[in-house]
C-alpha atoms as a PDB file:
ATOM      1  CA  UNK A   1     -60.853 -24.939  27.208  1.00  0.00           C
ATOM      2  CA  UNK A   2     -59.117 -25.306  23.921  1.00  0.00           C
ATOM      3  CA  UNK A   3     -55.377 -24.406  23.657  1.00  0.00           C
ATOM      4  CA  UNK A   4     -54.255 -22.280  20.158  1.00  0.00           C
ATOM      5  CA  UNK A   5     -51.419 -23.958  18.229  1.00  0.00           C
ATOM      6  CA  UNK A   6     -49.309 -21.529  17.991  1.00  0.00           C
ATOM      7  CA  UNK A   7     -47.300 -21.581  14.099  1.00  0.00           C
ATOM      8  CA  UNK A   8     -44.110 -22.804  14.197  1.00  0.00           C
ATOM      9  CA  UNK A   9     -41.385 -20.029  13.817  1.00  0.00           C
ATOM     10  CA  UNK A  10     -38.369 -20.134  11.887  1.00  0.00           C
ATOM     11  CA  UNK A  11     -35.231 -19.370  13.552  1.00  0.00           C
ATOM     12  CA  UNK A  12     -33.697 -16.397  12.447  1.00  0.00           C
ATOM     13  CA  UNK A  13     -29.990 -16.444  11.783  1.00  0.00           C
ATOM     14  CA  UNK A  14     -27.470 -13.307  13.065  1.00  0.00           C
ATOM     15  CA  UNK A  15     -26.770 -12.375   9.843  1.00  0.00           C
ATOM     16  CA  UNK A  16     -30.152 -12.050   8.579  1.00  0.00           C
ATOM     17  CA  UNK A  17     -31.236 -10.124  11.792  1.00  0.00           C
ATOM     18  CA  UNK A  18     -28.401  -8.065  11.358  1.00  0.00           C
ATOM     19  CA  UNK A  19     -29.394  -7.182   7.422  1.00  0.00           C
ATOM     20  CA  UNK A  20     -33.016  -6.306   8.970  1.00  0.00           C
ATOM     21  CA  UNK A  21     -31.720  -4.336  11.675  1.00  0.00           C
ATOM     22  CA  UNK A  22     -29.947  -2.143   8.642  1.00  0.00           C
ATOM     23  CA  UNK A  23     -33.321  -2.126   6.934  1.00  0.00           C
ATOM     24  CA  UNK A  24     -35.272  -0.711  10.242  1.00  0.00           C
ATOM     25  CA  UNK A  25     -32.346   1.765  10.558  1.00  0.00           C
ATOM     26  CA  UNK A  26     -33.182   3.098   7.325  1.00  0.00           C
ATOM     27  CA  UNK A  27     -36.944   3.000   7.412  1.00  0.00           C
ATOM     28  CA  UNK A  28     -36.489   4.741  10.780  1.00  0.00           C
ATOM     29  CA  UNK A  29     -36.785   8.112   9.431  1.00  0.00           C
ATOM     30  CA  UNK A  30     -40.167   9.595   8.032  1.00  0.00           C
ATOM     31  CA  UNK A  31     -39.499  10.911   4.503  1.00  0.00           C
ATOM     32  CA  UNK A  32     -38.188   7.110   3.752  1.00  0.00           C
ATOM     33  CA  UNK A  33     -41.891   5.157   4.911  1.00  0.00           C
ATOM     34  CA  UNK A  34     -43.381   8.298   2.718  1.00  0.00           C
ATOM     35  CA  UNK A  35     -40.740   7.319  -0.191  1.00  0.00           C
ATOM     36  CA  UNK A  36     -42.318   3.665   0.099  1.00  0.00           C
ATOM     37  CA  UNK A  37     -45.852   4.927   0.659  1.00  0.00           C
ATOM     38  CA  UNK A  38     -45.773   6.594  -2.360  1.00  0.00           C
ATOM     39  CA  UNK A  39     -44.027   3.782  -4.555  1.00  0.00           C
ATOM     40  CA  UNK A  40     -46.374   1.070  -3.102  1.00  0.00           C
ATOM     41  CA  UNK A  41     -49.473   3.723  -4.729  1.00  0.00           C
ATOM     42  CA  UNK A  42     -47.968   4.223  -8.168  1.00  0.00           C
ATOM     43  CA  UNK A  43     -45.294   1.801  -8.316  1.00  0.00           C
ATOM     44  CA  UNK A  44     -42.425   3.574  -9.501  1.00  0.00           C
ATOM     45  CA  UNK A  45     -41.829   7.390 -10.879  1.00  0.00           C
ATOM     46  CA  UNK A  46     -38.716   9.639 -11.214  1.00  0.00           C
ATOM     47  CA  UNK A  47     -37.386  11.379  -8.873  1.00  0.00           C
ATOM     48  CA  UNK A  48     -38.411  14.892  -9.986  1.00  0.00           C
ATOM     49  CA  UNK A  49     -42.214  13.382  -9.034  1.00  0.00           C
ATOM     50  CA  UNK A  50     -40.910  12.125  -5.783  1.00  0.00           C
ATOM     51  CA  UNK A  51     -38.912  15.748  -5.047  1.00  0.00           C
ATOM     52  CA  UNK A  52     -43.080  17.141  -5.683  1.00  0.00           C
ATOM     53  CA  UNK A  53     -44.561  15.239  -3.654  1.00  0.00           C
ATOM     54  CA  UNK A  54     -42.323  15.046  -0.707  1.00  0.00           C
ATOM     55  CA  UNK A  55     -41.725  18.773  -1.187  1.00  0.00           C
ATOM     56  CA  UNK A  56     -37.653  18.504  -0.137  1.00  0.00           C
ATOM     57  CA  UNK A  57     -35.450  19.574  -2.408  1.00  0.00           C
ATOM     58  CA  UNK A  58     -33.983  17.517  -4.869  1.00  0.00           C
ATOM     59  CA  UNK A  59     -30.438  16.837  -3.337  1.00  0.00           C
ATOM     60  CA  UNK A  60     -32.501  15.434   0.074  1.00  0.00           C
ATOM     61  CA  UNK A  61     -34.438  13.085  -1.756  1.00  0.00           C
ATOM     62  CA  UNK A  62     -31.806  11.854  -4.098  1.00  0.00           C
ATOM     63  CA  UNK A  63     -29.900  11.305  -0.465  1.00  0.00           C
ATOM     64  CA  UNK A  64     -32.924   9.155   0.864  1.00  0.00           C
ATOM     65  CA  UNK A  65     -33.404   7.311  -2.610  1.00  0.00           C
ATOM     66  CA  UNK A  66     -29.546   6.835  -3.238  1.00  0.00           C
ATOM     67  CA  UNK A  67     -29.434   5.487   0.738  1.00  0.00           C
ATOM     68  CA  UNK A  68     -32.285   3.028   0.104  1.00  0.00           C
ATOM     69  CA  UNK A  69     -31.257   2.009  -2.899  1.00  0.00           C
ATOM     70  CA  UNK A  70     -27.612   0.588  -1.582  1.00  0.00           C
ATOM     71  CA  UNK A  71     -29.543  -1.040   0.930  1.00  0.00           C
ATOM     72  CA  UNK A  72     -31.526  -3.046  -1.857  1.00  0.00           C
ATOM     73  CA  UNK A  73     -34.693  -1.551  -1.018  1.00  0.00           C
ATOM     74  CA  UNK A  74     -35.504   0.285  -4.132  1.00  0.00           C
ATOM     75  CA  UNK A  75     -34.384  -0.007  -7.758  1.00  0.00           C
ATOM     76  CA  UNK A  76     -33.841   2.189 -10.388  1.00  0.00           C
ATOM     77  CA  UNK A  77     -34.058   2.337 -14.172  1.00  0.00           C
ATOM     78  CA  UNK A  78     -32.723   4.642 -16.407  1.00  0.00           C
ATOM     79  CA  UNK A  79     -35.232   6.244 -19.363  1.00  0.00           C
ATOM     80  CA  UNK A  80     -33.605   9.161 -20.859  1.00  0.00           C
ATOM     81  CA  UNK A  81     -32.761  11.736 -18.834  1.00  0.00           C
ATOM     82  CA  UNK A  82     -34.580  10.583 -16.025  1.00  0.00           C
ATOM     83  CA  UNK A  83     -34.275   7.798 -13.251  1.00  0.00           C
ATOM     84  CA  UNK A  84     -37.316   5.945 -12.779  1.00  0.00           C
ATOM     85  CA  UNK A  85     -37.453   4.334  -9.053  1.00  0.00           C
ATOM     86  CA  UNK A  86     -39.812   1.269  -7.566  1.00  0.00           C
ATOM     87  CA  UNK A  87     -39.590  -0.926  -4.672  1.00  0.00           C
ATOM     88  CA  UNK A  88     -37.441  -4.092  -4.980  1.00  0.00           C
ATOM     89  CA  UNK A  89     -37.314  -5.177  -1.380  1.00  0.00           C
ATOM     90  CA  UNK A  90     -41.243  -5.651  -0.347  1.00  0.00           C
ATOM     91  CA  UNK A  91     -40.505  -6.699   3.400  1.00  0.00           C
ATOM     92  CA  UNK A  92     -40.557  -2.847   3.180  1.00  0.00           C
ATOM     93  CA  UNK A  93     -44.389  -2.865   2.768  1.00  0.00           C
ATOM     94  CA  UNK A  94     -44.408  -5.202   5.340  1.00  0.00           C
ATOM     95  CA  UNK A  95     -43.295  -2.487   8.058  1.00  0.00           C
ATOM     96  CA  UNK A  96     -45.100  -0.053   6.579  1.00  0.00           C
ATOM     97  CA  UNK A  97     -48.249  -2.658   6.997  1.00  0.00           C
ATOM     98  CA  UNK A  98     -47.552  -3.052  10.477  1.00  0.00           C
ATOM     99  CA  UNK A  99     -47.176   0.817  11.102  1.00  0.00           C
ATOM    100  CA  UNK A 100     -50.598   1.252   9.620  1.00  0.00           C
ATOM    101  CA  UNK A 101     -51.971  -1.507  12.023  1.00  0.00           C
ATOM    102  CA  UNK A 102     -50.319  -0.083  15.147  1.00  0.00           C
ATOM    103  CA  UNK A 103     -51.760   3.210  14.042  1.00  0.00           C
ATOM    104  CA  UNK A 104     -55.456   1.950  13.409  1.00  0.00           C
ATOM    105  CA  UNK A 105     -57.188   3.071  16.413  1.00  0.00           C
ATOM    106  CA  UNK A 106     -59.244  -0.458  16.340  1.00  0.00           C
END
């Protein structure tokens, strides 16, 4: 019987668990995964798009975006009047990956 080799893991320090655990804090709520659904689909749009889609009013998703965006998760860009947003931080489409996974019924 042939044993798998298991890949060897990297040790993770504390302050880099710590950062994630800040990151899973924040993705821990379901209008943020949507927010990163949505940007991983189009890339990046302005908020008014992201207020239509998510159907919240503007102030609540200006709260999610503003949140995620001090945690380096998103970035923004300024183009006129409006603030354009996209996803800087992709281990964020990494947990969204393995949400989809846990939720495929295979």
């Amino acid at each position: 019987m042939k044993t798998k080799k298991c890949a060897k893991r990297q040790d993770l320090s504390i302050k880099e668990l710590a950062r994630m655990a800040v990151i899973l804090r924040l993705l821990a709520h379901p209008y943020r995964l949507k927010i990163v659904d949505i940007l991983e689909a189009e890339k990046e749009l302005p908020v008014h798009d992201l207020v239509t889609r998510l159907k919240l009013p503007q102030a609540a998703v200006s709260g999610h975006l503003r949140k995620m965006s001090r945690a380096n998760l998103l970035m923004s860009k300024r183009r006129g009047k409006e603030v354009w947003y996209s996803i800087c931080d992709r281990r964020s489409l990494t947990i969204l990956d393995c949400i989809r996974k846990k939720g495929d019924p295979k």
